[in-house]
PDB file of N, CA and C in Angstrom:
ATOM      1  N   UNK A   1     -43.364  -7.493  -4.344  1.00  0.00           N
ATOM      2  CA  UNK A   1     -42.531  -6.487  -3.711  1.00  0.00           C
ATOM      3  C   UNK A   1     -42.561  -5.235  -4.580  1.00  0.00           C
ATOM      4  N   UNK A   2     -42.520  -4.241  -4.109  1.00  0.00           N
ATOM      5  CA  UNK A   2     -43.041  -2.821  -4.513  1.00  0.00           C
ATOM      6  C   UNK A   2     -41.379  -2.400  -5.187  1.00  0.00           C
ATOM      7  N   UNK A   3     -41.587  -1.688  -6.372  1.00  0.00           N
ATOM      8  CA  UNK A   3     -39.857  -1.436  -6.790  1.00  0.00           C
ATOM      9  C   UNK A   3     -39.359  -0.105  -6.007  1.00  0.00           C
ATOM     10  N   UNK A   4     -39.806   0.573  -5.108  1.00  0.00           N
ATOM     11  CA  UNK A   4     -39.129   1.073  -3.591  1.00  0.00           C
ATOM     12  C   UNK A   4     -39.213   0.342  -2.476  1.00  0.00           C
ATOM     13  N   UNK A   5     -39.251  -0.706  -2.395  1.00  0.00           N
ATOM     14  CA  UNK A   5     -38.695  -1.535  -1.406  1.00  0.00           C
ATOM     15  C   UNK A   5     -37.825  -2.699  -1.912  1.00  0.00           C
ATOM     16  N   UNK A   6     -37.917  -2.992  -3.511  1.00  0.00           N
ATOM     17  CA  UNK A   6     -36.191  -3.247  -4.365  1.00  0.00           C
ATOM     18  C   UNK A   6     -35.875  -2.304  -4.381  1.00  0.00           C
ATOM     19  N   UNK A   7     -35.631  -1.073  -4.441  1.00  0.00           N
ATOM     20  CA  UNK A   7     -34.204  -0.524  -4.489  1.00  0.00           C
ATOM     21  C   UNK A   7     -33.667  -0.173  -3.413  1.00  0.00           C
ATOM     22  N   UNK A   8     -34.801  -0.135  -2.430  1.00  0.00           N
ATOM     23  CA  UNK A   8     -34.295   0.015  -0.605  1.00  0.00           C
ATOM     24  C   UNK A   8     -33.483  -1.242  -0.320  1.00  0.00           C
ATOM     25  N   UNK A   9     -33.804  -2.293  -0.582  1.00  0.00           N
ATOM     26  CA  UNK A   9     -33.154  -3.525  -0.522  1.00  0.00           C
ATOM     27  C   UNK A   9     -31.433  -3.711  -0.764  1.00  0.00           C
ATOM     28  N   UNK A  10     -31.809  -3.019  -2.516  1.00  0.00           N
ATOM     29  CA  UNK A  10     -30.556  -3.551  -3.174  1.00  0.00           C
ATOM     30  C   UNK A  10     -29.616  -2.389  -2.502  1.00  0.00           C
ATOM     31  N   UNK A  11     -30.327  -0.964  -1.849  1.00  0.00           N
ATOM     32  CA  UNK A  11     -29.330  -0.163  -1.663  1.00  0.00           C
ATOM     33  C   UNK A  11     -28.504  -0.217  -0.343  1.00  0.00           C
ATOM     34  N   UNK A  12     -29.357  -1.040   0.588  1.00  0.00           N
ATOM     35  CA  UNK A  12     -28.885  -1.463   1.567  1.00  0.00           C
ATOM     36  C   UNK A  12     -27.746  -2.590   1.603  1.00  0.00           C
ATOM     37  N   UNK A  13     -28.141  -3.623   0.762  1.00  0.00           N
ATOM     38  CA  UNK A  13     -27.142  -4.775   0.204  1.00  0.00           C
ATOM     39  C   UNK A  13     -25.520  -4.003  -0.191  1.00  0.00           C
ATOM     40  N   UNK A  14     -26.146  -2.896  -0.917  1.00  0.00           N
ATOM     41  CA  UNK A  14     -24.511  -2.158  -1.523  1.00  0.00           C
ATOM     42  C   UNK A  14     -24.145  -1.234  -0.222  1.00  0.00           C
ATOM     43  N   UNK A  15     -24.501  -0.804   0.518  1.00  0.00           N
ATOM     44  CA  UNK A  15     -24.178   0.148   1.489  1.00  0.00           C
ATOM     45  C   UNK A  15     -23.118  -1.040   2.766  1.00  0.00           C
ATOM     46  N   UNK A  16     -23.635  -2.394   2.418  1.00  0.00           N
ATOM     47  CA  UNK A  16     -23.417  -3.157   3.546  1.00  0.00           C
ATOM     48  C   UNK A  16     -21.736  -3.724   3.093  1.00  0.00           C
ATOM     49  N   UNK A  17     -22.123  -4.467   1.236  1.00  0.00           N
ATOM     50  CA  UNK A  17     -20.713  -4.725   1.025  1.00  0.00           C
ATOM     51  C   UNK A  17     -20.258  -3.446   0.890  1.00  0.00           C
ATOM     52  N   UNK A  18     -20.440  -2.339   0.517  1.00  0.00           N
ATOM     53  CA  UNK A  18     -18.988  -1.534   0.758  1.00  0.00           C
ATOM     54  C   UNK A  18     -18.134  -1.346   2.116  1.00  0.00           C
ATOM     55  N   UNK A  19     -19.364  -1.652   2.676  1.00  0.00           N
ATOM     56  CA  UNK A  19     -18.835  -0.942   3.888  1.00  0.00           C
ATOM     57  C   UNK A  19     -17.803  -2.057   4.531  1.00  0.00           C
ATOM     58  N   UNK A  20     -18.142  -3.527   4.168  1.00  0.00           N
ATOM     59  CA  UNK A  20     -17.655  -4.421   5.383  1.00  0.00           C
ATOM     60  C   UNK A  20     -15.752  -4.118   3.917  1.00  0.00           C
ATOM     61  N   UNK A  21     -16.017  -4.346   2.280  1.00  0.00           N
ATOM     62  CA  UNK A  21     -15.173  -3.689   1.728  1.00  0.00           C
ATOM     63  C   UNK A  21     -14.030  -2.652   2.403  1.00  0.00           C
ATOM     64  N   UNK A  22     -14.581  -1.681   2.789  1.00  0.00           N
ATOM     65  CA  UNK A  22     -13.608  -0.590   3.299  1.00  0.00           C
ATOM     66  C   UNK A  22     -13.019  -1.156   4.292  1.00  0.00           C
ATOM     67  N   UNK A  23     -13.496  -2.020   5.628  1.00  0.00           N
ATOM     68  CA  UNK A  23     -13.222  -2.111   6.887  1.00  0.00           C
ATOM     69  C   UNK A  23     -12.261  -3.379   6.609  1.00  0.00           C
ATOM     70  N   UNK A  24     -12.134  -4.354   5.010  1.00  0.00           N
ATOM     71  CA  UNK A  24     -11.060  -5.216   4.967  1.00  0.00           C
ATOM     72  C   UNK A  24      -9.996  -4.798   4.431  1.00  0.00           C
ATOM     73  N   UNK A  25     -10.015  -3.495   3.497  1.00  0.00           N
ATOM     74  CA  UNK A  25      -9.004  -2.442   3.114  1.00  0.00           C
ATOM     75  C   UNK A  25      -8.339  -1.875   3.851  1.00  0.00           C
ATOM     76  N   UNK A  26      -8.969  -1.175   5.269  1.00  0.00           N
ATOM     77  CA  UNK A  26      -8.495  -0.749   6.570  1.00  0.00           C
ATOM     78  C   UNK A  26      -7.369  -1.485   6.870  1.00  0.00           C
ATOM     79  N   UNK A  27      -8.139  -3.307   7.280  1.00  0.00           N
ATOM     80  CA  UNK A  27      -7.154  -4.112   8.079  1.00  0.00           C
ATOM     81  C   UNK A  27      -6.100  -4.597   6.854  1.00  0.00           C
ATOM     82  N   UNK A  28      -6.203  -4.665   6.191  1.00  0.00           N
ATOM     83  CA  UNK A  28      -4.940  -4.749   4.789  1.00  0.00           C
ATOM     84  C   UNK A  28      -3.769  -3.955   5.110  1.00  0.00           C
ATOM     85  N   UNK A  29      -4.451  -2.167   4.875  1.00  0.00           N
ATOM     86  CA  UNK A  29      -3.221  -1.626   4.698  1.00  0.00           C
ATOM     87  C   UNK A  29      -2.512  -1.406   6.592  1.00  0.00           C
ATOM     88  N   UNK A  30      -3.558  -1.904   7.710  1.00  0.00           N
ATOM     89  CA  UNK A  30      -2.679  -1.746   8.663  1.00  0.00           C
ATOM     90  C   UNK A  30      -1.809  -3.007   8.604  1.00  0.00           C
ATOM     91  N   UNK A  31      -1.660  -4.167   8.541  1.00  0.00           N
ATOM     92  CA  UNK A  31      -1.352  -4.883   8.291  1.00  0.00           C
ATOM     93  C   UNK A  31       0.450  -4.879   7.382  1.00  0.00           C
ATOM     94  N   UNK A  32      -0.079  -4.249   6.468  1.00  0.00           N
ATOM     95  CA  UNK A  32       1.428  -3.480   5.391  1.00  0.00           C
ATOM     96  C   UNK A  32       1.626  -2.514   6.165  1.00  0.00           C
ATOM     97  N   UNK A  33       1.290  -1.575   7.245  1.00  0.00           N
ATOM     98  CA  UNK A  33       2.300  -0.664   8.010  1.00  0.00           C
ATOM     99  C   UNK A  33       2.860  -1.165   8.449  1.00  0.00           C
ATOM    100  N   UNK A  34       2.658  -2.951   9.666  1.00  0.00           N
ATOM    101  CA  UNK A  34       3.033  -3.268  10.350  1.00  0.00           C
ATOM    102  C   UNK A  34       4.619  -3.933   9.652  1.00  0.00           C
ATOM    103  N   UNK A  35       4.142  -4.766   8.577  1.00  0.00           N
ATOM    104  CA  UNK A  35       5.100  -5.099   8.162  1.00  0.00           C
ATOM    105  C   UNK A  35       6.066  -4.151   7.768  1.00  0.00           C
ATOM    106  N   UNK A  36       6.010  -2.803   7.140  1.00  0.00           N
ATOM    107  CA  UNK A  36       6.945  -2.086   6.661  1.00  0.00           C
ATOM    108  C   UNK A  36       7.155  -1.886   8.115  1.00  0.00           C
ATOM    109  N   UNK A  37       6.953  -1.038   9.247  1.00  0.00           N
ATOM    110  CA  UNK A  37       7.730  -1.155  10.144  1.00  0.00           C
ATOM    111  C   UNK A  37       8.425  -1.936  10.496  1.00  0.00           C
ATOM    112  N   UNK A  38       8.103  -3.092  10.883  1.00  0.00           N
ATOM    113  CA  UNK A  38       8.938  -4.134  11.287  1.00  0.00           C
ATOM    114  C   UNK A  38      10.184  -4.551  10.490  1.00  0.00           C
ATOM    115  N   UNK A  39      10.586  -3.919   9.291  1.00  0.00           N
ATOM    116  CA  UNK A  39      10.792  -4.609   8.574  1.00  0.00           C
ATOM    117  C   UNK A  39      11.992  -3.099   7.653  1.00  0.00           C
ATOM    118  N   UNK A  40      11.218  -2.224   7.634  1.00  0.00           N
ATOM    119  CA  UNK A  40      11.858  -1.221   6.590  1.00  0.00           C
ATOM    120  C   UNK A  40      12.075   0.290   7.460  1.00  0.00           C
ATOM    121  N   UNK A  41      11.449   0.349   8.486  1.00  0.00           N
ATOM    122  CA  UNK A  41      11.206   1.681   9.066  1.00  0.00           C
ATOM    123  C   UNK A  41      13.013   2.165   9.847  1.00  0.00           C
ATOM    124  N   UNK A  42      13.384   1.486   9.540  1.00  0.00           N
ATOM    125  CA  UNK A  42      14.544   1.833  10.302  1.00  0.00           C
ATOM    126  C   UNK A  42      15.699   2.802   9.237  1.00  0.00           C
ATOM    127  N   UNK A  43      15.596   2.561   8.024  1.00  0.00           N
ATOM    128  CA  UNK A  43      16.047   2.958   6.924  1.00  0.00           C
ATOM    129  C   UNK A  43      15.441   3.857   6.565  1.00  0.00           C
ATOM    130  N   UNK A  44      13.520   3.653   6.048  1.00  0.00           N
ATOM    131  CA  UNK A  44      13.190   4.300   5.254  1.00  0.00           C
ATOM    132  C   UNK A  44      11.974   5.013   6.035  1.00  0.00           C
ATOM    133  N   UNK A  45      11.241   6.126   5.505  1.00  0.00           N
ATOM    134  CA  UNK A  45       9.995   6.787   6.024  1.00  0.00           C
ATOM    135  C   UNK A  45       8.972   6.210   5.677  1.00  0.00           C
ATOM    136  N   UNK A  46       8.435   5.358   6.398  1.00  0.00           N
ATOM    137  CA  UNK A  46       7.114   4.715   5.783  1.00  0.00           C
ATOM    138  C   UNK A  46       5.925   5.345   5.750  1.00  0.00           C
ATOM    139  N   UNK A  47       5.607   6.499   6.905  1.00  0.00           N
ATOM    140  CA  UNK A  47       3.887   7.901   7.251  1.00  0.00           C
ATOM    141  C   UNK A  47       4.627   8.033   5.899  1.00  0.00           C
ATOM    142  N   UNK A  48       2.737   8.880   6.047  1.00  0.00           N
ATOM    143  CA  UNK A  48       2.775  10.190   5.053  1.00  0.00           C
ATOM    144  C   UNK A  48       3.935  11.755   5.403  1.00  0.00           C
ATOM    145  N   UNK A  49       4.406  11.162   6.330  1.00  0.00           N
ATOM    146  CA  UNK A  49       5.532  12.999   6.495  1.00  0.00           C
ATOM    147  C   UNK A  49       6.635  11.933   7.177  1.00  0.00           C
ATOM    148  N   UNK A  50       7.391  13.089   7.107  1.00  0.00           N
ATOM    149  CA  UNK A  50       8.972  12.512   7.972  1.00  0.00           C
ATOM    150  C   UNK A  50      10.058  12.227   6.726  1.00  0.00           C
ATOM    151  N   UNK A  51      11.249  12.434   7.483  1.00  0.00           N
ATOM    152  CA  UNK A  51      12.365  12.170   6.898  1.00  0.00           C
ATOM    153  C   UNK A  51      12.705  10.597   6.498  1.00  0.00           C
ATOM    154  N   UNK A  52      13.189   9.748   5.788  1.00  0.00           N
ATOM    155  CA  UNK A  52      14.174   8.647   6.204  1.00  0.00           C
ATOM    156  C   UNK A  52      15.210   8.695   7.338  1.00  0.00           C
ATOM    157  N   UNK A  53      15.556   7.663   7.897  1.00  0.00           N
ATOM    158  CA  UNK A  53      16.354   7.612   8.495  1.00  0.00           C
ATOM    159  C   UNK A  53      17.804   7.630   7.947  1.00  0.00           C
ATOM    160  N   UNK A  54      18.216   6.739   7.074  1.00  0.00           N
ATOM    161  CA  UNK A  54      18.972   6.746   6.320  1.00  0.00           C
ATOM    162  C   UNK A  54      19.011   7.576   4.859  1.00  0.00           C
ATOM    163  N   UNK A  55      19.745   8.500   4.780  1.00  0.00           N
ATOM    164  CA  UNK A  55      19.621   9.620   3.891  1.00  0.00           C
ATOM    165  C   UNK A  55      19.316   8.680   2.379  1.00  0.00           C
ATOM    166  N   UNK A  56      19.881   7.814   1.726  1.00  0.00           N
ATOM    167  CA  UNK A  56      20.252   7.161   0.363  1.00  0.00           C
ATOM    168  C   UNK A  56      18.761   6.210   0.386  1.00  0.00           C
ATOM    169  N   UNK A  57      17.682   6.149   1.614  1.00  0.00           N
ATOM    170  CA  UNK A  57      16.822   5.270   1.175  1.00  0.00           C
ATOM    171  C   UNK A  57      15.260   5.939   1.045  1.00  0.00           C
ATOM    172  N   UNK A  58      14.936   6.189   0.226  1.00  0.00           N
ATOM    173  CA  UNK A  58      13.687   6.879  -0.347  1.00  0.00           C
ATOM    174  C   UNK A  58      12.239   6.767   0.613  1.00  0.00           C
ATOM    175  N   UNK A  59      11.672   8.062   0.924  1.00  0.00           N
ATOM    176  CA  UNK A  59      10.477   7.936   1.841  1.00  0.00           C
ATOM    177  C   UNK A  59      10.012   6.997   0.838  1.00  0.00           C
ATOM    178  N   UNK A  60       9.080   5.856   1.544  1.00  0.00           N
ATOM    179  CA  UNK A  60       8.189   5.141   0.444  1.00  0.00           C
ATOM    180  C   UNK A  60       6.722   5.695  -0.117  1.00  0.00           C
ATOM    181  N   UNK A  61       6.553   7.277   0.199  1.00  0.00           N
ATOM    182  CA  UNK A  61       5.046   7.791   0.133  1.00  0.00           C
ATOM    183  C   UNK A  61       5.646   8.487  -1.251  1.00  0.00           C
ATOM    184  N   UNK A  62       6.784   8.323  -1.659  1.00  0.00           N
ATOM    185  CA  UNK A  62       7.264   9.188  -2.974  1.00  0.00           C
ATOM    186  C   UNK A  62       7.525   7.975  -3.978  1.00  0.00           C
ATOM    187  N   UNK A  63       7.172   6.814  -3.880  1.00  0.00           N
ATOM    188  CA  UNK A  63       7.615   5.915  -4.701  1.00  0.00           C
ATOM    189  C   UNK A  63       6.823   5.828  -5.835  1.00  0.00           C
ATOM    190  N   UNK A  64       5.675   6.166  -5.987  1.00  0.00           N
ATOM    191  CA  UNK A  64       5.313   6.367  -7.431  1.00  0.00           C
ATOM    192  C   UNK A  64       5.475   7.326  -8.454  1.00  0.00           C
ATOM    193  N   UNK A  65       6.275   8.310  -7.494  1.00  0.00           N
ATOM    194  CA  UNK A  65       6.979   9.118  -8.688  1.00  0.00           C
ATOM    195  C   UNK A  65       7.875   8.445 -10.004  1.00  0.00           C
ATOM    196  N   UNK A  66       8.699   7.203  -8.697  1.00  0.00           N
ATOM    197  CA  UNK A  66       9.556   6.881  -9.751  1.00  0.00           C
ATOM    198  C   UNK A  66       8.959   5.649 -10.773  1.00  0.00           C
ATOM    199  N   UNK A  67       7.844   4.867 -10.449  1.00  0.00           N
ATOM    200  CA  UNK A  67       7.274   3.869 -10.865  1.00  0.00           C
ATOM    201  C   UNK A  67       6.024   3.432 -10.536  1.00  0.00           C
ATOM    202  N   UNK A  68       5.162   2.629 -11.127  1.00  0.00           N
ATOM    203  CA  UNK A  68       3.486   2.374 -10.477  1.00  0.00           C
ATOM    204  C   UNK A  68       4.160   1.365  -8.903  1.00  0.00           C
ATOM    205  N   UNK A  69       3.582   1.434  -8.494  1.00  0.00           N
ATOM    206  CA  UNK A  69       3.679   1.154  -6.708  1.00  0.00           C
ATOM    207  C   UNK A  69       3.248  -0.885  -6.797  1.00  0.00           C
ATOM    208  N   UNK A  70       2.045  -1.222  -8.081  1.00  0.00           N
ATOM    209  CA  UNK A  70       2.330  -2.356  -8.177  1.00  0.00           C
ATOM    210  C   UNK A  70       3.391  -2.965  -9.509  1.00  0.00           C
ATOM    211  N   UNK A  71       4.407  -2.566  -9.510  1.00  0.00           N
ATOM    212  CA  UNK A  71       5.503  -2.822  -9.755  1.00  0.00           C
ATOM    213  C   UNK A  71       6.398  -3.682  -8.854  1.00  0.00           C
ATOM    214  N   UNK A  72       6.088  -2.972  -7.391  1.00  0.00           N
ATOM    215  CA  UNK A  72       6.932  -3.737  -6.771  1.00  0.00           C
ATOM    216  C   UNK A  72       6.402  -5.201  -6.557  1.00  0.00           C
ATOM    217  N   UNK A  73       6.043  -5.629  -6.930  1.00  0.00           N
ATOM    218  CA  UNK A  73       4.656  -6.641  -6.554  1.00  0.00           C
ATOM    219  C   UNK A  73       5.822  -8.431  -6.920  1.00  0.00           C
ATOM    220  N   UNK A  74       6.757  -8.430  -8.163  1.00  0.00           N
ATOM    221  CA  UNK A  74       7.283  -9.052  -8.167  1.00  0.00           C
ATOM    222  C   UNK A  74       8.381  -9.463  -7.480  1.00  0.00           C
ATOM    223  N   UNK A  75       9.106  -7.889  -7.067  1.00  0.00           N
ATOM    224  CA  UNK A  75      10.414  -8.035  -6.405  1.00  0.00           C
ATOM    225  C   UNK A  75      10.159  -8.675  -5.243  1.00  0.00           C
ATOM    226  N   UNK A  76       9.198  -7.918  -4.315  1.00  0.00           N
ATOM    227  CA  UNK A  76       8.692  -8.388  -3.218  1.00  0.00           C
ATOM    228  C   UNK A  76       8.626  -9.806  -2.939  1.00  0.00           C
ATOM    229  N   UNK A  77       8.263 -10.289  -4.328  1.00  0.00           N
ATOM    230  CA  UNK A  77       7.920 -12.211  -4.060  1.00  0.00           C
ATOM    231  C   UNK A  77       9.309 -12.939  -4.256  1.00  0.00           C
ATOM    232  N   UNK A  78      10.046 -12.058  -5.328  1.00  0.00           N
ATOM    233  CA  UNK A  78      10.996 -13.239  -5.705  1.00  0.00           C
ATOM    234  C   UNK A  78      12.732 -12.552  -4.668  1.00  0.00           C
ATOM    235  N   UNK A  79      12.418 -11.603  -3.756  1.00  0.00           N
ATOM    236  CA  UNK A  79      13.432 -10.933  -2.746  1.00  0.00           C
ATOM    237  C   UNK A  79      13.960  -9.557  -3.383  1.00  0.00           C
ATOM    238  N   UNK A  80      13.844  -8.542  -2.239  1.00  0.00           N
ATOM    239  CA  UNK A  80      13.425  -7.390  -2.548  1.00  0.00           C
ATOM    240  C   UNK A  80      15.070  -7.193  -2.296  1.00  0.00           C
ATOM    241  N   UNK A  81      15.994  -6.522  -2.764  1.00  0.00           N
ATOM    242  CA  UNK A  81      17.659  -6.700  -2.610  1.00  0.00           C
ATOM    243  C   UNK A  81      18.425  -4.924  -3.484  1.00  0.00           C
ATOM    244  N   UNK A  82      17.420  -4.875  -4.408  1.00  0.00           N
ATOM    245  CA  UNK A  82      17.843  -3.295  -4.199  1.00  0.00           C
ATOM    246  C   UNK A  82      17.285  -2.093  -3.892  1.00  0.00           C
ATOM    247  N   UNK A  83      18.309  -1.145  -4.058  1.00  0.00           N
ATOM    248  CA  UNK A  83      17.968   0.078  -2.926  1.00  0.00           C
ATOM    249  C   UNK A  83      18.834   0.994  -3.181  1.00  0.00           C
ATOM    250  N   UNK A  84      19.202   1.154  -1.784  1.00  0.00           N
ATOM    251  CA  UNK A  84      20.327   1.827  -1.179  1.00  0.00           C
ATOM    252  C   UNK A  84      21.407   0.929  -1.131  1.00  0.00           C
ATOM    253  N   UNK A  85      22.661   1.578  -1.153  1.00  0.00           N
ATOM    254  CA  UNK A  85      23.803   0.197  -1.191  1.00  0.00           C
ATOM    255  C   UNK A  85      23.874  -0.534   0.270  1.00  0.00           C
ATOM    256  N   UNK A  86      23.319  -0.690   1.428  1.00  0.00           N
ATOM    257  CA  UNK A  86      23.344  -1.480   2.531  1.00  0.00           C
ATOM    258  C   UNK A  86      22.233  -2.199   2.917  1.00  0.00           C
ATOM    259  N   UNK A  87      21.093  -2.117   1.604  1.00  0.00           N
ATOM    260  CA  UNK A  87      19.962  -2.891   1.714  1.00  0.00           C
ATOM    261  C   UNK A  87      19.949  -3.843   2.150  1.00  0.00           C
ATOM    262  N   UNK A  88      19.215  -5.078   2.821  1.00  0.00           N
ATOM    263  CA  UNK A  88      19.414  -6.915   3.235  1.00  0.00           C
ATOM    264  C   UNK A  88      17.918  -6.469   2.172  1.00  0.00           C
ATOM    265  N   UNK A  89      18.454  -8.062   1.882  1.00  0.00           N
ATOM    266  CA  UNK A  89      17.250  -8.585   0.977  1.00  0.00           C
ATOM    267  C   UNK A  89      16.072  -8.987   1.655  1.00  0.00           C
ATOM    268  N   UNK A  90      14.812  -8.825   1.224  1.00  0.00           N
ATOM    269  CA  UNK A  90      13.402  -9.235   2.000  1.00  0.00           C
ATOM    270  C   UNK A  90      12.896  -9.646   0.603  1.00  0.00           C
ATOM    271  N   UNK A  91      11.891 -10.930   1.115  1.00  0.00           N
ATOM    272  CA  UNK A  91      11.294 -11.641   0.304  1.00  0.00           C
ATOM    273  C   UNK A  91       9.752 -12.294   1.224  1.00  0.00           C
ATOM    274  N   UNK A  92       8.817 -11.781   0.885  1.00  0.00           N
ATOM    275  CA  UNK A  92       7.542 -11.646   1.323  1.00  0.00           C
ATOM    276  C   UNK A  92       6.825 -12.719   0.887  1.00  0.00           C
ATOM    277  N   UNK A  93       5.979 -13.274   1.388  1.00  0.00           N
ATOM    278  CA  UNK A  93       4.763 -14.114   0.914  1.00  0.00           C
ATOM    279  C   UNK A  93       3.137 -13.148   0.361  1.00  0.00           C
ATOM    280  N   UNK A  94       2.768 -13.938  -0.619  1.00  0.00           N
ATOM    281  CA  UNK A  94       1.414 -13.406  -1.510  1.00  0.00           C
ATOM    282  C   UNK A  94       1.182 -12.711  -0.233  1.00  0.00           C
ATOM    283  N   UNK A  95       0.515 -12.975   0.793  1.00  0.00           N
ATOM    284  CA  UNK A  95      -1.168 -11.956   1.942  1.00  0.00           C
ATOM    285  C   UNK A  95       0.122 -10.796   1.744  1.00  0.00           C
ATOM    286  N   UNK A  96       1.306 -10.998   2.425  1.00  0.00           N
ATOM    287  CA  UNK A  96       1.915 -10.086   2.483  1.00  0.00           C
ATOM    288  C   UNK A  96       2.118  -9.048   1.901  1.00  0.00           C
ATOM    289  N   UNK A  97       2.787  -9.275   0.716  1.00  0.00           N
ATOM    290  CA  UNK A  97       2.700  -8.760  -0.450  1.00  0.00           C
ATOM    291  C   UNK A  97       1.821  -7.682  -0.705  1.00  0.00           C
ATOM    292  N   UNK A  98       0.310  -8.332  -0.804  1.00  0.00           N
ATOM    293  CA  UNK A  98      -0.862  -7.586  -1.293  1.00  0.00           C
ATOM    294  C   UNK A  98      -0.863  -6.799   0.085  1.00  0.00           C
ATOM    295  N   UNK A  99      -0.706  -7.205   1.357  1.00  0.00           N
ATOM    296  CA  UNK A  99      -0.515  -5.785   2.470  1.00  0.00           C
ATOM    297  C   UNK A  99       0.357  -4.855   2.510  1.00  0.00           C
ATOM    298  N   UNK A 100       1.307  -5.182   2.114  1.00  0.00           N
ATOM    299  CA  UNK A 100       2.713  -4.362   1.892  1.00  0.00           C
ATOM    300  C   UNK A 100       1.952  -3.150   0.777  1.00  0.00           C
ATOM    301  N   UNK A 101       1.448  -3.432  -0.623  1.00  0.00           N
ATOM    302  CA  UNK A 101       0.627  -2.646  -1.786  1.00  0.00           C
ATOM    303  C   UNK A 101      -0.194  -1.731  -0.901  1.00  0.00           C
ATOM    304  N   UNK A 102      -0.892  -2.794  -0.287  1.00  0.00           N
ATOM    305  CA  UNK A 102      -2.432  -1.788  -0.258  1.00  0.00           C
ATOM    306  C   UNK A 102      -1.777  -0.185   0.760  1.00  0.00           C
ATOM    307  N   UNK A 103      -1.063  -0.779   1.799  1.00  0.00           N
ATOM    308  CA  UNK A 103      -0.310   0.357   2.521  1.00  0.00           C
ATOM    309  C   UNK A 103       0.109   1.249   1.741  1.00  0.00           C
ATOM    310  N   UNK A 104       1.107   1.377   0.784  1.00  0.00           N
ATOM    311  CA  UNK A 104       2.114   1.974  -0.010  1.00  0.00           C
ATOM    312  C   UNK A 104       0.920   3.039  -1.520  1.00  0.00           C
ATOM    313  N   UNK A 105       0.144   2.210  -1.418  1.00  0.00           N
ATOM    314  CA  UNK A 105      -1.070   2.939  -2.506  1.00  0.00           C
ATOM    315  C   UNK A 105      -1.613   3.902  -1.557  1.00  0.00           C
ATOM    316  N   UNK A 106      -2.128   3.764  -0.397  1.00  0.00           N
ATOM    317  CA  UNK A 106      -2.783   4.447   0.572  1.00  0.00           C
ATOM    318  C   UNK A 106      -1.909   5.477   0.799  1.00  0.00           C
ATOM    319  N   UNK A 107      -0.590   5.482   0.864  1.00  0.00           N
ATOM    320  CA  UNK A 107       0.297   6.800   1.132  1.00  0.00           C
ATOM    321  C   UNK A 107       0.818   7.412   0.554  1.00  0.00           C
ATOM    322  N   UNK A 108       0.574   6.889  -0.850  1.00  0.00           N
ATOM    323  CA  UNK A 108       1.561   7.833  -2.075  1.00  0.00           C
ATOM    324  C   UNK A 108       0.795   9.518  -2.077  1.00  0.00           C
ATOM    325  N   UNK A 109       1.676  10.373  -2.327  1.00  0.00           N
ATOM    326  CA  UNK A 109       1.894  11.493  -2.653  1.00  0.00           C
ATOM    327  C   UNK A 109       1.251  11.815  -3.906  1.00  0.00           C
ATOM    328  N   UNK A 110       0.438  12.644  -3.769  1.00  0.00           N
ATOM    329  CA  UNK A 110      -0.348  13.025  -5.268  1.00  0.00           C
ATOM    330  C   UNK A 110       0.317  14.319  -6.086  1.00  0.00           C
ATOM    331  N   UNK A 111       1.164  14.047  -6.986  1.00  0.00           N
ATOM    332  CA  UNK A 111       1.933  14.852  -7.875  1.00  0.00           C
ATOM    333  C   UNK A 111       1.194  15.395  -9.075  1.00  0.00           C
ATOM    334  N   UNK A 112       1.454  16.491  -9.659  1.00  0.00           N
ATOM    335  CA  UNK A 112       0.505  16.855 -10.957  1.00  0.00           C
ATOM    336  C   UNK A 112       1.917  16.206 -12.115  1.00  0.00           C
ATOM    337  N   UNK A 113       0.530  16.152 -12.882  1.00  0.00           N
ATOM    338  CA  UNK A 113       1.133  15.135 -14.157  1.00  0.00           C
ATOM    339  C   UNK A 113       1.787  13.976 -14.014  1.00  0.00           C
ATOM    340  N   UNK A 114       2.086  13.426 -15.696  1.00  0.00           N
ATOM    341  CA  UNK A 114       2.514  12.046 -15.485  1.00  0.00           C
ATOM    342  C   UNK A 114       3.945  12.120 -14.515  1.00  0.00           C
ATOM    343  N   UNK A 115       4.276  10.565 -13.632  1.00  0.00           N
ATOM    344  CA  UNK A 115       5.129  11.060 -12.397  1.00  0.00           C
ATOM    345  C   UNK A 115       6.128   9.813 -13.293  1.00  0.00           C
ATOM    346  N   UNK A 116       6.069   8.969 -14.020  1.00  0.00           N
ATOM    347  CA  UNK A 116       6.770   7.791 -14.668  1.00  0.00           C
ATOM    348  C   UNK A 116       6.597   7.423 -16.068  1.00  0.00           C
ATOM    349  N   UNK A 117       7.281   6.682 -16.579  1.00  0.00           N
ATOM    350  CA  UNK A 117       6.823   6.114 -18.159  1.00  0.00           C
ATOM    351  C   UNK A 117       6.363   4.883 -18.040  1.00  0.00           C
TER     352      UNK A 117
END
């Protein structure tokens, strides 16, 4: 085999996993919209624009201002209970979890400089 028809090969091989890559990232973070809707949208702003509904509960596209976004990664598993003072507690399973992230990474707000310690 001629080494331009390996690197046509291998470049096709990488063109293929990224791609099917992106299209399981896609269904991830729709997946974590669904759940934050179902689930948080009534309180909080889950898009990239819009208000909260409830004034005291934070758009979630601003949440890495206050902290890295997989932070929440524990609360989520072991019941998610603060907030705003009328929060109900939610407690997610692992797929979840990692859909709930991949959403919330996908929408954060890009701030200049460090946004946390």
């Amino acid at each position: 085999m001629s080494i331009t028809r390996l690197l046509l090969n291998a470049a096709l091989a990488l063109t293929c996993t990224t791609s099917a890559a992106a299209q399981d990232k896609a269904a991830l973070e729709r997946r974590g919209h669904a759940l934050l809707e179902a689930n948080c949208s009534r309180c909080h702003a889950i898009e990239r624009t819009g208000d909260s509904p409830h004034r005291e509960a934070p758009p979630f596209r601003t949440l890495s201002r206050r902290y890295p976004v997989d932070w929440l990664q524990e609360a989520l598993a072991e019941g998610l209970s603060t907030g705003h003072p009328d929060m109900p507690e939610f407690v997610f399973e692992v797929p979840e979890i990692d859909a709930i992230l991949a959403y919330l990474q996908s929408i954060q707000v890009k701030t200049e400089g460090p946004t946390h310690r």
